[in-house]
Protein backbone atom coordinates (compact mmCIF):
# COMPACT_ATOMS: atom_id res chain seq x y z
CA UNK A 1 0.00 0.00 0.00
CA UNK A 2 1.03 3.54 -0.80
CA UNK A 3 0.66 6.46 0.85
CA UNK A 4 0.76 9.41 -1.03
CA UNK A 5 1.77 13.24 0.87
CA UNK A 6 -0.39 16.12 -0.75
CA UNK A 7 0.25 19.72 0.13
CA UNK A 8 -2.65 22.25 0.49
CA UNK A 9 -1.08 25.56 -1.09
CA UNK A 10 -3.10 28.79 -1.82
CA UNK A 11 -6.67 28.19 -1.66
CA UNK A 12 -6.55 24.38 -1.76
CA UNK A 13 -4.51 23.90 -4.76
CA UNK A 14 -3.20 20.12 -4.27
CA UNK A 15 0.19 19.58 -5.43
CA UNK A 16 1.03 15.56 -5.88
CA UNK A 17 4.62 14.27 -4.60
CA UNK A 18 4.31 11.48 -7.31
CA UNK A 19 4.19 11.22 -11.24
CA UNK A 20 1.08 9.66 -12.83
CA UNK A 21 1.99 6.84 -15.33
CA UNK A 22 -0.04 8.96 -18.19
CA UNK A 23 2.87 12.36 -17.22
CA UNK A 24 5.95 9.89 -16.86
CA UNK A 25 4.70 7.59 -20.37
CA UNK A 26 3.06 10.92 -22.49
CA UNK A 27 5.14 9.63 -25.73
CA UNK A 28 4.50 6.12 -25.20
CA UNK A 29 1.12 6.50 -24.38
CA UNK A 30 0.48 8.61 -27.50
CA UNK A 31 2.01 5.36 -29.63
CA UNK A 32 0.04 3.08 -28.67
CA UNK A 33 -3.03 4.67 -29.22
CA UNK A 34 -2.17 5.71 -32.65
CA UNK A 35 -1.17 1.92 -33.12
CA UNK A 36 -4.77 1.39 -31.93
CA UNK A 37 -6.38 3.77 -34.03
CA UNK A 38 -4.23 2.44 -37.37
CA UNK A 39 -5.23 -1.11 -36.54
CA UNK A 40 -8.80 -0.07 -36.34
CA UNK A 41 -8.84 1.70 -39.97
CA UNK A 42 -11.02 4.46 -39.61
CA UNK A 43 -13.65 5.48 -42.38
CA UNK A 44 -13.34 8.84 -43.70
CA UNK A 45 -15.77 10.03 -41.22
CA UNK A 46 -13.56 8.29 -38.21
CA UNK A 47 -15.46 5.78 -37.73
CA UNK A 48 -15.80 1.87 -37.96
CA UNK A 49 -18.42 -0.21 -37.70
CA UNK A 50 -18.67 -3.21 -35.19
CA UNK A 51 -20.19 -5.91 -36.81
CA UNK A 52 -16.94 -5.68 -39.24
CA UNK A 53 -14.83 -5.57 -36.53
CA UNK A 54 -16.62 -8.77 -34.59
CA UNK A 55 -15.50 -10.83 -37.49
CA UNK A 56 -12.17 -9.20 -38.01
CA UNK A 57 -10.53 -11.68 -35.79
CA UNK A 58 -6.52 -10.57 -37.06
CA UNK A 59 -7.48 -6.97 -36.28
CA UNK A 60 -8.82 -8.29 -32.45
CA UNK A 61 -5.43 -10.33 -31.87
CA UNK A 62 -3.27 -7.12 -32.72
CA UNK A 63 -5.27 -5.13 -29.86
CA UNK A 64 -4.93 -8.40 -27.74
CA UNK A 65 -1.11 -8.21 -28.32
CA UNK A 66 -0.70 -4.97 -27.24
CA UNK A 67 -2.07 -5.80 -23.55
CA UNK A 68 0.98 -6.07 -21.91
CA UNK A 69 2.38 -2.39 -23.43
CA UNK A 70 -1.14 -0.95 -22.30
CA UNK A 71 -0.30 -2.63 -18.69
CA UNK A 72 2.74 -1.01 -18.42
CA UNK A 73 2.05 2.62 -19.62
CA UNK A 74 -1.61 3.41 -18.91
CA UNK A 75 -3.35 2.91 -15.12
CA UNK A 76 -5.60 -0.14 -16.56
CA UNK A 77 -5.97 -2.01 -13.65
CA UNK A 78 -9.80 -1.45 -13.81
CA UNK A 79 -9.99 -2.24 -17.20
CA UNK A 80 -12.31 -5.54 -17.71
CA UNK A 81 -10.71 -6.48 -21.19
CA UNK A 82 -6.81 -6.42 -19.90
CA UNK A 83 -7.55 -8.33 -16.89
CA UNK A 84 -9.12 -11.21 -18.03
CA UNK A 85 -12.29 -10.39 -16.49
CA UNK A 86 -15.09 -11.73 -18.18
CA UNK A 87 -15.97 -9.57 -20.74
CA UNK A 88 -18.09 -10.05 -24.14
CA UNK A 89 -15.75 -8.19 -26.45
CA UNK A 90 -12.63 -7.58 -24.79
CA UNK A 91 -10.71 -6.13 -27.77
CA UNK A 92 -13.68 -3.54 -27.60
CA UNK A 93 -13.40 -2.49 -24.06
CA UNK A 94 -9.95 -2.34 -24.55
CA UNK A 95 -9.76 0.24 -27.60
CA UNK A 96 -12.99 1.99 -25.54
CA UNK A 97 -11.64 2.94 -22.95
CA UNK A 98 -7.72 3.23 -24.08
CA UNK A 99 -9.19 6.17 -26.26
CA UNK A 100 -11.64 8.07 -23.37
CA UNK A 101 -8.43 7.53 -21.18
CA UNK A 102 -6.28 9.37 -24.28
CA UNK A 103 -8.71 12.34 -24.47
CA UNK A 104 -11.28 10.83 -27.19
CA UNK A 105 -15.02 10.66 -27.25
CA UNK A 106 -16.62 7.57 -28.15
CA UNK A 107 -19.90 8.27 -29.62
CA UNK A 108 -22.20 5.19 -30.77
CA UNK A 109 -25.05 5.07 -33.14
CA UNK A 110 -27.18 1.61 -34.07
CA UNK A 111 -27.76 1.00 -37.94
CA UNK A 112 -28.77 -1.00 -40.63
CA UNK A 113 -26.26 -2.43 -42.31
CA UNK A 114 -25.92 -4.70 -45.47
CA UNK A 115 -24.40 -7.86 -45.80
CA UNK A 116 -24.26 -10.66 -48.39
CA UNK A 117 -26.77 -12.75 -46.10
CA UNK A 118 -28.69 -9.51 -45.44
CA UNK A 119 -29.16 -6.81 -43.25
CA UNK A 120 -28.04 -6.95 -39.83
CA UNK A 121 -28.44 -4.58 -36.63
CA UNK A 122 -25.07 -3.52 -35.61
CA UNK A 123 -23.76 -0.14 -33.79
CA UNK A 124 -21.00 2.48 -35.82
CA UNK A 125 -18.60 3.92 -33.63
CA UNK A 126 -17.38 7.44 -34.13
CA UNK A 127 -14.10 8.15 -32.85
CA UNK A 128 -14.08 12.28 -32.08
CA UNK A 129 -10.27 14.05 -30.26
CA UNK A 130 -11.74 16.17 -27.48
CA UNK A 131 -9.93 20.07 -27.92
């Protein structure tokens, strides 16, 4: 257990003794998530669609792969996918909230969308960088 000292200067301004993993790792952190973002292969309006990505199984073993970088340069111990929790799509959860944690917003919409047995129900999800 760790106990961390905080100082109360001017009108409770809190200064920390210790360095955050996201100050300490800013380049690596940055990496990774544009590795993330190239594996996903945006649309043009950065987005991708999840019922693609479901059966995109190469594209879900990169993410996987990168589990043990995210471990050591993000705080992820609450993350469901990297701890083996039981988790539907953990490849999903992963890239969700790597990029929240990075400053994005993840924005979902449900649509139709086509496929050579028909159409199918599926969500789109729009990647947006927060200013």
């Amino acid at each position: 257990m760790y106990i961390i000292k905080n100082k109360i200067i001017d009108n409770n301004i809190i200064m920390r003794n210790r360095i955050t993993k996201a100050e300490k790792y800013k380049n690596e952190c940055d990496e990774i998530t544009n590795k993330i973002i190239d594996i996903l292969n945006l649309d043009i309006d950065k987005s991708f669609v999840l019922y693609d990505f479901d059966k995109d199984v190469e594209k879900q073993e990169k993410i996987k792969e990168l589990s043990c970088d995210i471990k050591r340069y993000f705080a992820s111990s609450y993350w469901n996918g990297i701890n083996e929790k039981h988790t539907i799509r953990p490849y999903l959860t992963i890239v969700r909230n790597l990029l929240k944690k990075q400053g994005y917003l993840f924005i979902n919409k449900n649509f139709i969308y086509n496929t050579d047995n028909g159409k199918v129900k599926t969500t789109r999800y729009y990647i947006i960088k927060k200013e």
